[in-house]
N, C-alpha and C. Protein backbone atom coordinates (compact mmCIF):
# COMPACT_ATOMS: atom_id res chain seq x y z
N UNK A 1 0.83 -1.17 0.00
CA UNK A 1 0.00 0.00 0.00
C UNK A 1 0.88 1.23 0.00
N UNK A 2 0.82 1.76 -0.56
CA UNK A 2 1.28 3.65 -0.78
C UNK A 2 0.80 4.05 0.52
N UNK A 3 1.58 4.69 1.46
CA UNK A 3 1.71 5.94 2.37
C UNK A 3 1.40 7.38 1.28
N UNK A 4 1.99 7.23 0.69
CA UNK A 4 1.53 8.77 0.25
C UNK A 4 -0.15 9.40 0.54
N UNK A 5 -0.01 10.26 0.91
CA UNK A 5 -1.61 10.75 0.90
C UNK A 5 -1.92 11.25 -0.16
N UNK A 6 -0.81 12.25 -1.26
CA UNK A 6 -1.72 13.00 -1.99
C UNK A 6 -2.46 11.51 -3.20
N UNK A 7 -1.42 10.38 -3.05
CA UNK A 7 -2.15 9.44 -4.17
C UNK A 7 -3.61 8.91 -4.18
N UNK A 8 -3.70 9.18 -2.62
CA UNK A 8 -5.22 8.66 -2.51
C UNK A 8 -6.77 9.51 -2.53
N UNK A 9 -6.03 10.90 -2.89
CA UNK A 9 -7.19 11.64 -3.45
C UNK A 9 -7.90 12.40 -2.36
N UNK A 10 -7.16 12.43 -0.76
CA UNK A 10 -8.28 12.48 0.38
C UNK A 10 -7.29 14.07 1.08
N UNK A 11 -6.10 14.38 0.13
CA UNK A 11 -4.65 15.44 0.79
C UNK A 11 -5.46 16.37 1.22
N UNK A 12 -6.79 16.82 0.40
CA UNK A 12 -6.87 18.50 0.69
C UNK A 12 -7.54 18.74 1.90
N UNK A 13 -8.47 17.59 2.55
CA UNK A 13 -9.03 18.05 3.87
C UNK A 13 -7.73 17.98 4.79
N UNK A 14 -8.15 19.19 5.60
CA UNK A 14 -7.65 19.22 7.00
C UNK A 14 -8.09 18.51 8.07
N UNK A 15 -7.70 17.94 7.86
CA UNK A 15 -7.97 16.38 9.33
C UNK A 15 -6.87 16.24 10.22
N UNK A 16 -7.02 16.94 11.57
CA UNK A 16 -6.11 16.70 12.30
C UNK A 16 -6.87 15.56 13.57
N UNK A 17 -5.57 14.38 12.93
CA UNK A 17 -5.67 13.09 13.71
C UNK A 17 -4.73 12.84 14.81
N UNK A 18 -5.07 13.01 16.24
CA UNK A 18 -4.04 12.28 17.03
C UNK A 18 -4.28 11.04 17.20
N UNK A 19 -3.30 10.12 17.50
CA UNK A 19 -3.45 8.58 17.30
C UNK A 19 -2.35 8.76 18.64
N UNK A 20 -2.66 8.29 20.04
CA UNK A 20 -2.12 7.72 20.88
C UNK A 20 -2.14 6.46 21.95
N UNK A 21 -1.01 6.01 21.45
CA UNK A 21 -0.85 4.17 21.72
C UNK A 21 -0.88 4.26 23.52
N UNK A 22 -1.96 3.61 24.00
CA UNK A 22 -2.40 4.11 25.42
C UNK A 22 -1.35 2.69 25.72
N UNK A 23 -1.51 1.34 25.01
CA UNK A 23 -1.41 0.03 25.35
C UNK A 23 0.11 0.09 25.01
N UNK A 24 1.08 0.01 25.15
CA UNK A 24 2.65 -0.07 24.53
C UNK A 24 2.52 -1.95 24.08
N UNK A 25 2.15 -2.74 24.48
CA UNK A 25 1.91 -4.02 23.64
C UNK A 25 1.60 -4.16 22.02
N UNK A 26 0.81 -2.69 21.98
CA UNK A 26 0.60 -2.99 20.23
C UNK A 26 1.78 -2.42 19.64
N UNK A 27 3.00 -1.91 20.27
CA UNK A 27 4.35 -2.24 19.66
C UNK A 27 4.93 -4.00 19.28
N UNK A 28 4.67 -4.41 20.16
CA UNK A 28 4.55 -6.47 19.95
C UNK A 28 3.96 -6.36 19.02
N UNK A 29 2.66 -6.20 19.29
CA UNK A 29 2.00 -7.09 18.62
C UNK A 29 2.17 -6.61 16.93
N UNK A 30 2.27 -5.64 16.58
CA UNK A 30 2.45 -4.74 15.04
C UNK A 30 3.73 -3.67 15.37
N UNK A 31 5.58 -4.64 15.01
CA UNK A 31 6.41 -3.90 15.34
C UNK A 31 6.11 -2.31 14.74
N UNK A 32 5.71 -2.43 13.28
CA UNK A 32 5.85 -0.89 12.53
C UNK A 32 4.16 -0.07 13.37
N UNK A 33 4.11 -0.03 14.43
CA UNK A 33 3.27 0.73 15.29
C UNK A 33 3.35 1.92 14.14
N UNK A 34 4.38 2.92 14.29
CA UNK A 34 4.42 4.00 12.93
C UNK A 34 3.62 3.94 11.93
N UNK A 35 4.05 3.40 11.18
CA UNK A 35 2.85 2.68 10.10
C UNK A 35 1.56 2.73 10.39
N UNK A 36 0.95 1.79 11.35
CA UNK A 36 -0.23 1.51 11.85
C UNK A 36 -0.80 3.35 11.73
N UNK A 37 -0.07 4.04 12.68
CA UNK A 37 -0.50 5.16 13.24
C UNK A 37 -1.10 5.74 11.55
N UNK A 38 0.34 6.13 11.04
CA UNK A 38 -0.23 6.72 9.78
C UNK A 38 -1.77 6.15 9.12
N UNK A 39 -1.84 4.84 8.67
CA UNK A 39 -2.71 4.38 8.31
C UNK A 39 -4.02 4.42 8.81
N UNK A 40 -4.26 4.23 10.60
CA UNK A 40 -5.23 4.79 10.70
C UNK A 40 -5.92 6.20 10.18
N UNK A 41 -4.57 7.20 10.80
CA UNK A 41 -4.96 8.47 10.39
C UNK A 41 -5.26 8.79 8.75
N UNK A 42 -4.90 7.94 7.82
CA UNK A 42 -5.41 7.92 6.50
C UNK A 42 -6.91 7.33 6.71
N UNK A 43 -7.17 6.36 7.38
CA UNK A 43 -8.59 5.69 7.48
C UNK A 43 -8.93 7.04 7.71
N UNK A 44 -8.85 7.71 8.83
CA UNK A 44 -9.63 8.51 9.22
C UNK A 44 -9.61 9.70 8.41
N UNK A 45 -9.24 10.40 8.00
CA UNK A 45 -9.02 10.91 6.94
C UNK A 45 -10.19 10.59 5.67
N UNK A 46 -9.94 9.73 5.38
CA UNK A 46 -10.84 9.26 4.08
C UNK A 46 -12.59 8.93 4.63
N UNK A 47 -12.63 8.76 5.76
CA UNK A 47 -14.15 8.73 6.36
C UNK A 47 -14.55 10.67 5.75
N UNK A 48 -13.86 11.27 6.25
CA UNK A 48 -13.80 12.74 5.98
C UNK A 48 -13.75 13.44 4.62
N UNK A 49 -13.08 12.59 3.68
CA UNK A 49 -13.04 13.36 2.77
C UNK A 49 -14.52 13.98 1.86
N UNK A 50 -13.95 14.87 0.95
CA UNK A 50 -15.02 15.22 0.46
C UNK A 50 -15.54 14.48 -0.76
N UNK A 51 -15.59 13.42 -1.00
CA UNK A 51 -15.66 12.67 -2.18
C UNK A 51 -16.02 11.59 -1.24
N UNK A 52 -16.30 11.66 -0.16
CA UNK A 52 -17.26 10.63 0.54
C UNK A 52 -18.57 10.46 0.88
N UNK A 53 -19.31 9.91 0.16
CA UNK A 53 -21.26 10.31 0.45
C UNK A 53 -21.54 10.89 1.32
N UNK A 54 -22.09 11.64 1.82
CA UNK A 54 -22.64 12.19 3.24
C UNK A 54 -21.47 12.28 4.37
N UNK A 55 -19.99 12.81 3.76
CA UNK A 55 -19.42 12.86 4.75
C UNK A 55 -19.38 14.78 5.32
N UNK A 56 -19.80 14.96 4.26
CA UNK A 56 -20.00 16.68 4.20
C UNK A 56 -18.61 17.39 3.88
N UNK A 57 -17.80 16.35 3.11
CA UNK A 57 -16.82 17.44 2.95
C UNK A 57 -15.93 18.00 3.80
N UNK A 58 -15.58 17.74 5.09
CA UNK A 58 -15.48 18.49 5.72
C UNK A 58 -13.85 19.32 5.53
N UNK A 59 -13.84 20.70 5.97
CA UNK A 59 -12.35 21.07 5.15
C UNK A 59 -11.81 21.47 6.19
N UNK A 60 -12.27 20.59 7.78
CA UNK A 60 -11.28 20.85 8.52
C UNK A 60 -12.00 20.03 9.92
N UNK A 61 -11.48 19.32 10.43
CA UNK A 61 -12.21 18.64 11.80
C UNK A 61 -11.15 17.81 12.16
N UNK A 62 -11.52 17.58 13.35
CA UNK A 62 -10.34 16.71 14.45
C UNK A 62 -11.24 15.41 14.93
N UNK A 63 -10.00 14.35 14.86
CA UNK A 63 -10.64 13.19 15.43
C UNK A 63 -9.63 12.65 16.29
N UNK A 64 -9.84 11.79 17.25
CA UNK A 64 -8.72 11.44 18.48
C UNK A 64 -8.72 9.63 18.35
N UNK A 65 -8.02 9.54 17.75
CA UNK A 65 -7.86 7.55 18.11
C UNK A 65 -6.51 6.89 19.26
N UNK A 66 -7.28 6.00 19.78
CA UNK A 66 -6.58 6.00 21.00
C UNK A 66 -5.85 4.43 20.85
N UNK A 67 -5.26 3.49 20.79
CA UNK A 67 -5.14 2.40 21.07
C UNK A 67 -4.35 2.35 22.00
N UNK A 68 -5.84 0.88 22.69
CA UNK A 68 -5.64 0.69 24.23
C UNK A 68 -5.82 -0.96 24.49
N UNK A 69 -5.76 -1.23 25.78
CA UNK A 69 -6.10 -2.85 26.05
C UNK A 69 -7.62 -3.06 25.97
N UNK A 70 -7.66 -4.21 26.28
CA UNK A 70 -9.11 -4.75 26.46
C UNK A 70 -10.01 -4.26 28.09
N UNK A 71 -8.98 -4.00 28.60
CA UNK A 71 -8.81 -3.74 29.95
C UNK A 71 -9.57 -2.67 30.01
N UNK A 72 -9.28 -1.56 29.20
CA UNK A 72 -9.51 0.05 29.24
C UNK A 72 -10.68 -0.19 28.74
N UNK A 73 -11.26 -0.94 27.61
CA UNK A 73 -11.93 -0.47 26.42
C UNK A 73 -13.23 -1.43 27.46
N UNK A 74 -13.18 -2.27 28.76
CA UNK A 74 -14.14 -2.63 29.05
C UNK A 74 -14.55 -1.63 30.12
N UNK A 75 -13.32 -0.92 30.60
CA UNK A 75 -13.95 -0.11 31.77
C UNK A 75 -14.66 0.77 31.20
N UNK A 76 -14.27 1.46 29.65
CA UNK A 76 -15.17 2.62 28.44
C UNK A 76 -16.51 1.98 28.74
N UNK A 77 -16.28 1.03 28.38
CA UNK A 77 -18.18 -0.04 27.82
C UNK A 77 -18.75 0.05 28.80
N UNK A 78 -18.35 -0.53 29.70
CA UNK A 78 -18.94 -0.47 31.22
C UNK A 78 -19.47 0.91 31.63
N UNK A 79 -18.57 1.86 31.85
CA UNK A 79 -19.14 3.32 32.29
C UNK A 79 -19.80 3.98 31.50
N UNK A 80 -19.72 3.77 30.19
CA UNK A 80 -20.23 4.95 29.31
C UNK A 80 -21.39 4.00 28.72
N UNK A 81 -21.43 2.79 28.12
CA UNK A 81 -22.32 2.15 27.60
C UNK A 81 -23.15 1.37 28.80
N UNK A 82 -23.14 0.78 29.77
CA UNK A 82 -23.54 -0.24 30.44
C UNK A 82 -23.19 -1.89 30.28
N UNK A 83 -21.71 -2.02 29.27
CA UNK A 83 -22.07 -3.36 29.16
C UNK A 83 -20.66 -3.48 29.67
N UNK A 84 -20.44 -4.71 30.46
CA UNK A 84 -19.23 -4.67 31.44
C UNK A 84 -18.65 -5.60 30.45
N UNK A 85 -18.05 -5.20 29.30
CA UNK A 85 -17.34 -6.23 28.58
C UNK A 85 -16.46 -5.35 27.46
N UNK A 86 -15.28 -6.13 27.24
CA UNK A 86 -14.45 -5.49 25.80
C UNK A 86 -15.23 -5.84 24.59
N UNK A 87 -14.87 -4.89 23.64
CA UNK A 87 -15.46 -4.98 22.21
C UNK A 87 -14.35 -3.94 21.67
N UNK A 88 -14.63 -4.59 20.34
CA UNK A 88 -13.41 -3.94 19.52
C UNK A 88 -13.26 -2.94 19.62
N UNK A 89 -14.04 -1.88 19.16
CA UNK A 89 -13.82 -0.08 18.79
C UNK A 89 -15.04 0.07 19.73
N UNK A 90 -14.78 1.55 20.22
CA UNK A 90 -15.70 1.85 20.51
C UNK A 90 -15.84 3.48 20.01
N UNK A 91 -16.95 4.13 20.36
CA UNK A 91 -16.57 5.80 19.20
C UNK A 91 -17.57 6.63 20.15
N UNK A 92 -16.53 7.80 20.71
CA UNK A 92 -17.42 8.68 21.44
C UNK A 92 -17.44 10.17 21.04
N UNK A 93 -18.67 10.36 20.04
CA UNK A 93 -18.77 11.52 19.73
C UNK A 93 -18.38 12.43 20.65
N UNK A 94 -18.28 14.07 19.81
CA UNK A 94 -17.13 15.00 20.15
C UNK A 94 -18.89 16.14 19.91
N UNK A 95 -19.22 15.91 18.73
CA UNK A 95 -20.61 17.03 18.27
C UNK A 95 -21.69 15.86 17.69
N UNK A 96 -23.07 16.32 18.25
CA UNK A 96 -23.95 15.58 17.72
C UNK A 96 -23.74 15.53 15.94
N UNK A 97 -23.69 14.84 15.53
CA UNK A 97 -24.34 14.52 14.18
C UNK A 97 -25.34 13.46 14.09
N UNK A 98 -25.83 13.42 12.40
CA UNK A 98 -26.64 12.74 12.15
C UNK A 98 -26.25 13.00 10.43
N UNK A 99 -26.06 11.41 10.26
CA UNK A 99 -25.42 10.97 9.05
C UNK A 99 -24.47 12.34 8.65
N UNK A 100 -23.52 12.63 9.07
CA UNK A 100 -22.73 13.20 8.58
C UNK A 100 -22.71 14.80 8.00
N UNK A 101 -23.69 14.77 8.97
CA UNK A 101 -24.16 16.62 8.75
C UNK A 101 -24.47 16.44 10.74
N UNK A 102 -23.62 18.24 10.69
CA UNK A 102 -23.86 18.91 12.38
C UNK A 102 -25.63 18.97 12.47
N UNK A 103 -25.23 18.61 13.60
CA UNK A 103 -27.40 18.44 13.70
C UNK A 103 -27.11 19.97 14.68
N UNK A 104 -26.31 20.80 14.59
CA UNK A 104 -26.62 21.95 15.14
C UNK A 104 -25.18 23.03 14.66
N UNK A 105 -25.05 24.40 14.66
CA UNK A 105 -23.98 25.35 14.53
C UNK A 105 -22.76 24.61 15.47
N UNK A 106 -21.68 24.62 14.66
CA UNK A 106 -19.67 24.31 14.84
C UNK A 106 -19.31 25.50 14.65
N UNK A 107 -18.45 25.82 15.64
CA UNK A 107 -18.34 26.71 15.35
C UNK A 107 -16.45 26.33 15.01
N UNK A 108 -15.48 26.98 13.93
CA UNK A 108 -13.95 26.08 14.14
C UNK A 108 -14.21 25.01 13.62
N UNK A 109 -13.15 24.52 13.39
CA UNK A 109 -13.01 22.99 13.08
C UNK A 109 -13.81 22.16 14.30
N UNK A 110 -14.60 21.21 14.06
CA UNK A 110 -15.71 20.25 14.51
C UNK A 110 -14.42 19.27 15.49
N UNK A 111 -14.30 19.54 16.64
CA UNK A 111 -14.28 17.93 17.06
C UNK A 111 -14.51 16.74 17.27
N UNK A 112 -15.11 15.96 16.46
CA UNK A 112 -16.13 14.75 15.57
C UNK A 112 -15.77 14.00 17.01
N UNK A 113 -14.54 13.76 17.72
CA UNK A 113 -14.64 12.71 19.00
C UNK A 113 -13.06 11.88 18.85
N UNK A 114 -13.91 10.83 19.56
CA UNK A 114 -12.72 9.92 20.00
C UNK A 114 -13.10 8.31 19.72
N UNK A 115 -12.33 7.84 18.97
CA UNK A 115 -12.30 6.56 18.56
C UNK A 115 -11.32 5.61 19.09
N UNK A 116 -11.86 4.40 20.38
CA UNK A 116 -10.56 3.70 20.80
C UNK A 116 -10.68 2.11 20.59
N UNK A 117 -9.49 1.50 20.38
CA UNK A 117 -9.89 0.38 19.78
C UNK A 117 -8.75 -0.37 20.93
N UNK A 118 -9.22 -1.66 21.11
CA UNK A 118 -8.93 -2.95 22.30
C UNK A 118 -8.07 -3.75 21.26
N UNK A 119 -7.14 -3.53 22.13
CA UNK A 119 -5.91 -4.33 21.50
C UNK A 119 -5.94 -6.12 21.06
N UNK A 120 -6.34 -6.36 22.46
CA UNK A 120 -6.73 -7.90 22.30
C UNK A 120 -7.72 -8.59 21.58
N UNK A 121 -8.73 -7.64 21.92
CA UNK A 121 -10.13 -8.36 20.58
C UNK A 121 -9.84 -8.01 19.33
N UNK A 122 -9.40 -7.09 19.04
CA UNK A 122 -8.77 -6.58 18.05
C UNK A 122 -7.65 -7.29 16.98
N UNK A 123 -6.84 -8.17 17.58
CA UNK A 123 -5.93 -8.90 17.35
C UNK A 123 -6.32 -10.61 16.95
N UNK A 124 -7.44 -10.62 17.98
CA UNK A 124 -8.02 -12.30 18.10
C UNK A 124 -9.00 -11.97 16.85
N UNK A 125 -9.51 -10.93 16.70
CA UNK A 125 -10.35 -11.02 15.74
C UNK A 125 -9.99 -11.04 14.26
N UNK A 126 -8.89 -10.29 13.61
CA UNK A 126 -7.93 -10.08 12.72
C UNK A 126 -7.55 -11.63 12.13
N UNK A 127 -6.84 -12.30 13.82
CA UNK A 127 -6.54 -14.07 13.53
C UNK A 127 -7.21 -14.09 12.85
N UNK A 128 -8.96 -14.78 13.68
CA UNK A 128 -9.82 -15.28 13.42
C UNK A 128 -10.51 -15.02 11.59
N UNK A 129 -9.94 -13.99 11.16
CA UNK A 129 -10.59 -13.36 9.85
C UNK A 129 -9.49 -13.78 9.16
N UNK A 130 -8.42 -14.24 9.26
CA UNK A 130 -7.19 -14.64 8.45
C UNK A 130 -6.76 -12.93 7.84
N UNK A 131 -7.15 -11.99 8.32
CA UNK A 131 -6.61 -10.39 8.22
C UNK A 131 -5.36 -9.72 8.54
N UNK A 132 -4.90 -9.34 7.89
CA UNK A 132 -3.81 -8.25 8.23
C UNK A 132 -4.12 -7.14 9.85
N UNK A 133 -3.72 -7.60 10.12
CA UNK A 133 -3.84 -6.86 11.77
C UNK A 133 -3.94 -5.05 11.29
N UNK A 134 -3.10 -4.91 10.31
CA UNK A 134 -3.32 -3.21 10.34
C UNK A 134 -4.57 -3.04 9.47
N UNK A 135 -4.62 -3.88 8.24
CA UNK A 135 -6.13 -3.57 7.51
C UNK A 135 -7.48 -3.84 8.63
N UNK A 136 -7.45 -4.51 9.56
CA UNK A 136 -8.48 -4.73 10.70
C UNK A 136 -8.47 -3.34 10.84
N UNK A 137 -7.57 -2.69 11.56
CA UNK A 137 -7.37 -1.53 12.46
C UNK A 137 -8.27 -0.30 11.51
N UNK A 138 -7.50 -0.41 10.23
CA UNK A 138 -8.13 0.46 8.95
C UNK A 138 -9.82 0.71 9.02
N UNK A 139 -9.93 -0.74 9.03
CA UNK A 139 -11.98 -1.14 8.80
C UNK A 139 -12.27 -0.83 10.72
N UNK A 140 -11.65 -1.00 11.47
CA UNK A 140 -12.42 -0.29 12.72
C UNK A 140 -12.30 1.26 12.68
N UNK A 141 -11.22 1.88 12.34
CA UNK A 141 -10.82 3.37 12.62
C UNK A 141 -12.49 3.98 11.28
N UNK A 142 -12.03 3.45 10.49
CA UNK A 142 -13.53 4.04 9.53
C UNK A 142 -14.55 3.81 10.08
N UNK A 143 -14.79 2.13 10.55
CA UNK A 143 -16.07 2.43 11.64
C UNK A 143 -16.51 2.84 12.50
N UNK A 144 -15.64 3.29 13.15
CA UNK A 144 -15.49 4.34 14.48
C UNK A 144 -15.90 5.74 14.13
N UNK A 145 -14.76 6.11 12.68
CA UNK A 145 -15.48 7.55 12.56
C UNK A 145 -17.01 7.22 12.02
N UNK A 146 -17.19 6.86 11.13
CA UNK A 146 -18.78 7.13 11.06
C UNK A 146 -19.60 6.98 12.06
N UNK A 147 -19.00 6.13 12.98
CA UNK A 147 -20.19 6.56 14.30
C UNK A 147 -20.22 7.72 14.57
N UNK A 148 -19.09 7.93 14.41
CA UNK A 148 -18.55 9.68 15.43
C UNK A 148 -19.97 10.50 14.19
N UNK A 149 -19.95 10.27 13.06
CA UNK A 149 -20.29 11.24 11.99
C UNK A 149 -21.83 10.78 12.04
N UNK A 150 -22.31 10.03 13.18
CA UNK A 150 -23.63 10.20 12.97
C UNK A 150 -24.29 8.64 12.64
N UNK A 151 -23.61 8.01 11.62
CA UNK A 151 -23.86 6.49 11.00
C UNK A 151 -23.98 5.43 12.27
N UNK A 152 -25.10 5.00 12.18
CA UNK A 152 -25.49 3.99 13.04
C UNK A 152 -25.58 2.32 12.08
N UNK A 153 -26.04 1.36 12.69
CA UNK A 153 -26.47 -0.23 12.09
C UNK A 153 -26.82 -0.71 13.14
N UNK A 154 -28.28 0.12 13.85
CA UNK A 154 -28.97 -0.44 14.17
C UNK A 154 -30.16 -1.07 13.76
N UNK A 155 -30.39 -0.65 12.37
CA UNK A 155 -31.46 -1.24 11.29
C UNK A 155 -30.82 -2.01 10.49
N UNK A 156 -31.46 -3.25 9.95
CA UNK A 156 -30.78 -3.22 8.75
C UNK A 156 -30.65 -2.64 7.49
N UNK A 157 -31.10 -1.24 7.21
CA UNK A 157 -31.08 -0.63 6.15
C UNK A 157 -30.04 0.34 6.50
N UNK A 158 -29.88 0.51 7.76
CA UNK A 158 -28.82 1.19 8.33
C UNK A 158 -27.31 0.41 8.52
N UNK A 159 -27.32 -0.42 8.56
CA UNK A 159 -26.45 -1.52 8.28
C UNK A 159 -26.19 -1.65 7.32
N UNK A 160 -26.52 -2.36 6.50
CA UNK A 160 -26.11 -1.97 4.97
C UNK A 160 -26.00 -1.03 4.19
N UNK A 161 -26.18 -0.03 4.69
CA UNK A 161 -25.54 1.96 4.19
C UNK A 161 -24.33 1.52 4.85
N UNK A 162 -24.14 1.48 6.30
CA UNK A 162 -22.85 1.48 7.20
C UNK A 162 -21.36 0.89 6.25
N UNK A 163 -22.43 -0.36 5.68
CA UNK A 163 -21.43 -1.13 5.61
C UNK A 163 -20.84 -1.20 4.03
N UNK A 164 -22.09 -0.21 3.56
CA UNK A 164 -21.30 0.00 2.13
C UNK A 164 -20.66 1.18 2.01
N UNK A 165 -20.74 1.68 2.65
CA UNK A 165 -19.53 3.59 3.12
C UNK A 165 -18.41 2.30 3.60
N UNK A 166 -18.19 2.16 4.40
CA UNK A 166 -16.77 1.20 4.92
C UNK A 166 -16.14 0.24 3.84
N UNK A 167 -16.79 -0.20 2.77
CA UNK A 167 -16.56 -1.16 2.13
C UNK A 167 -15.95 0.13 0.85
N UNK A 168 -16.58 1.02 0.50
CA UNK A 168 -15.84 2.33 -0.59
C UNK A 168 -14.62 2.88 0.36
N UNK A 169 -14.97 3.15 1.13
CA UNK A 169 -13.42 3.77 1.89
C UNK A 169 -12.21 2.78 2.05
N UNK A 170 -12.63 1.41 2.58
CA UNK A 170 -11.67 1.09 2.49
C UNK A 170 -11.00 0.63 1.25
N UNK A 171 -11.76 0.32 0.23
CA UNK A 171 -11.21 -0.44 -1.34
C UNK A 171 -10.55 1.47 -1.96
N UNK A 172 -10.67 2.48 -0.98
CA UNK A 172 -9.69 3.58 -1.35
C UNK A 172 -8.59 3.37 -1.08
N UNK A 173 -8.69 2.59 0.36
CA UNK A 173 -6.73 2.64 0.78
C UNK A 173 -6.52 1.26 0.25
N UNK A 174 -7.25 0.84 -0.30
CA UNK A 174 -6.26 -0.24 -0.88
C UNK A 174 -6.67 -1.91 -0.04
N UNK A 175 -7.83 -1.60 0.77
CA UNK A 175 -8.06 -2.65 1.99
C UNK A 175 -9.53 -3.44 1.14
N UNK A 176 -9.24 -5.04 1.62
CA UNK A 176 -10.20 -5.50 0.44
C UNK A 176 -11.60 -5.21 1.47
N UNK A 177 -12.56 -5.83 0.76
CA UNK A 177 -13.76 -5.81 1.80
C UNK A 177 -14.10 -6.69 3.16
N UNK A 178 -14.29 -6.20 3.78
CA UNK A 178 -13.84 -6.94 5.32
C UNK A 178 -15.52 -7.71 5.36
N UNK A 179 -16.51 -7.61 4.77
CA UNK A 179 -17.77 -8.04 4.46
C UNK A 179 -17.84 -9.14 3.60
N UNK A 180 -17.05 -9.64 2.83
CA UNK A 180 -16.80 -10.54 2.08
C UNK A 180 -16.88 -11.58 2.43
N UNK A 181 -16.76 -12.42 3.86
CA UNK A 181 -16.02 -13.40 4.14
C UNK A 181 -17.31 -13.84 4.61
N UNK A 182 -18.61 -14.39 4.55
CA UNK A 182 -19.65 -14.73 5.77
C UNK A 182 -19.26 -15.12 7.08
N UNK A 183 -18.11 -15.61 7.36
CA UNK A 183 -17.74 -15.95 8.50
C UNK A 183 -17.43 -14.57 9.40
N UNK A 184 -17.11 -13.65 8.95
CA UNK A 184 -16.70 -12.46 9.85
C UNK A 184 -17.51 -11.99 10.52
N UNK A 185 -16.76 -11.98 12.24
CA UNK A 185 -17.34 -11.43 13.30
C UNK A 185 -17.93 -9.91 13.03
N UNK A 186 -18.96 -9.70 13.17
CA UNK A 186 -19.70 -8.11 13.48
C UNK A 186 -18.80 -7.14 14.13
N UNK A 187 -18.59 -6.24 13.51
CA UNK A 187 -18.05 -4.50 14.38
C UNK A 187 -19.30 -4.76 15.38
N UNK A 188 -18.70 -4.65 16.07
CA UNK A 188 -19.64 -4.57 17.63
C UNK A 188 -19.68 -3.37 18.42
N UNK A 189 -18.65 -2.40 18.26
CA UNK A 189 -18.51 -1.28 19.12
C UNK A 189 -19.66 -0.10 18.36
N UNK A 190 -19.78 0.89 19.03
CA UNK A 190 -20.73 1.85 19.30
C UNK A 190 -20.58 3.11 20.04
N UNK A 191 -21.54 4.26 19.39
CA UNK A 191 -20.99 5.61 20.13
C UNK A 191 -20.98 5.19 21.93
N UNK A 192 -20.58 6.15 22.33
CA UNK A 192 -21.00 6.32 23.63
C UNK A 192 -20.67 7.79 24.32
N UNK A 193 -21.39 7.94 25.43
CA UNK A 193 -22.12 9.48 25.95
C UNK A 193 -20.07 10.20 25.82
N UNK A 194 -19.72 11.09 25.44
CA UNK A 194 -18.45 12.01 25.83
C UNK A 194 -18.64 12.35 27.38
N UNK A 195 -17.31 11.94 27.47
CA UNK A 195 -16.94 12.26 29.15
C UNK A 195 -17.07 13.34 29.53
């Protein structure tokens, strides 16, 4: 896959992505951590761009991805969602949206939220999919932002929008379709309330 950004068509938005490795294990587990980082921040990035259906274009917003343990990401679920358990990503809006339009005045660049993903389910699940551990990371960081941007799959008509925005973004960076396989475990994670 090309690092370059301007090749992938997504250079001109301003997307400022911090990506901080809470877990130091996902140095083990994916030595080029670097890499990873970039790549998310291209996932995320390309959820944003303006050549993305209903992403609104945006020509300037911040998103925060965190990678952490399973540990962290159950105490997230637990406090913020109610469910005392790890799950892959989880995505905690920053500004209400709804599908990818402000459901109210931004004022500045939008802080869309925070997207954190569990190292361990994350990893077992990747196995389990016979996946590239960083293309996993790719297809959660996009699913994460569209939560942030409003996109739900709690319907199935909403589900299958979800999952055909994730399935165009990622065949941008170059990531095949993570929907392909019938055997693949469900994105399970979900917004939850900002701290």
């Amino acid at each position: 896959m090309n690092d370059d950004p301007d090749s992938t068509g997504f250079a001109s938005a301003a997307i400022a992505v911090a990506v901080r490795v809470r877990d130091a294990a996902w140095h083990r587990d994916l030595p080029e951590v670097e890499s990873l980082v970039r790549q998310a921040a291209r996932a995320a990035a390309a959820v944003l761009s303006p050549g993305v259906p209903g992403a609104n274009g945006w020509a300037e917003a911040e998103v925060s991805v965190m990678l952490a343990d399973d540990a962290a990401v159950r105490a997230l679920n637990r406090d913020y969602r109610g469910h005392d358990t790890a799950t892959n990503v989880l995505a905690f809006p920053g500004i209400e949206m709804v599908r990818g339009r402000a459901a109210g005045p931004v004022a500045g660049p939008p802080l869309l939220g925070d997207v954190v993903l569990a190292r361990q389910t994350v990893r077992r699940a990747a196995a389990a999919q016979g996946k590239a551990l960083a293309d996993h990371v790719q297809h959660l960081v996009v699913h994460g932002v569209l939560h942030l941007l409003g996109f739900d799959h709690d319907t199935d008509a909403a589900a299958a929008d979800m999952e055909m925005r994730e399935i165009a973004i990622l065949a941008s960076l170059g990531v095949a379709d993570p929907y392909a396989d019938n055997a693949v475990e469900p994105v399970v994670g979900s917004g939850g309330r900002r701290a």
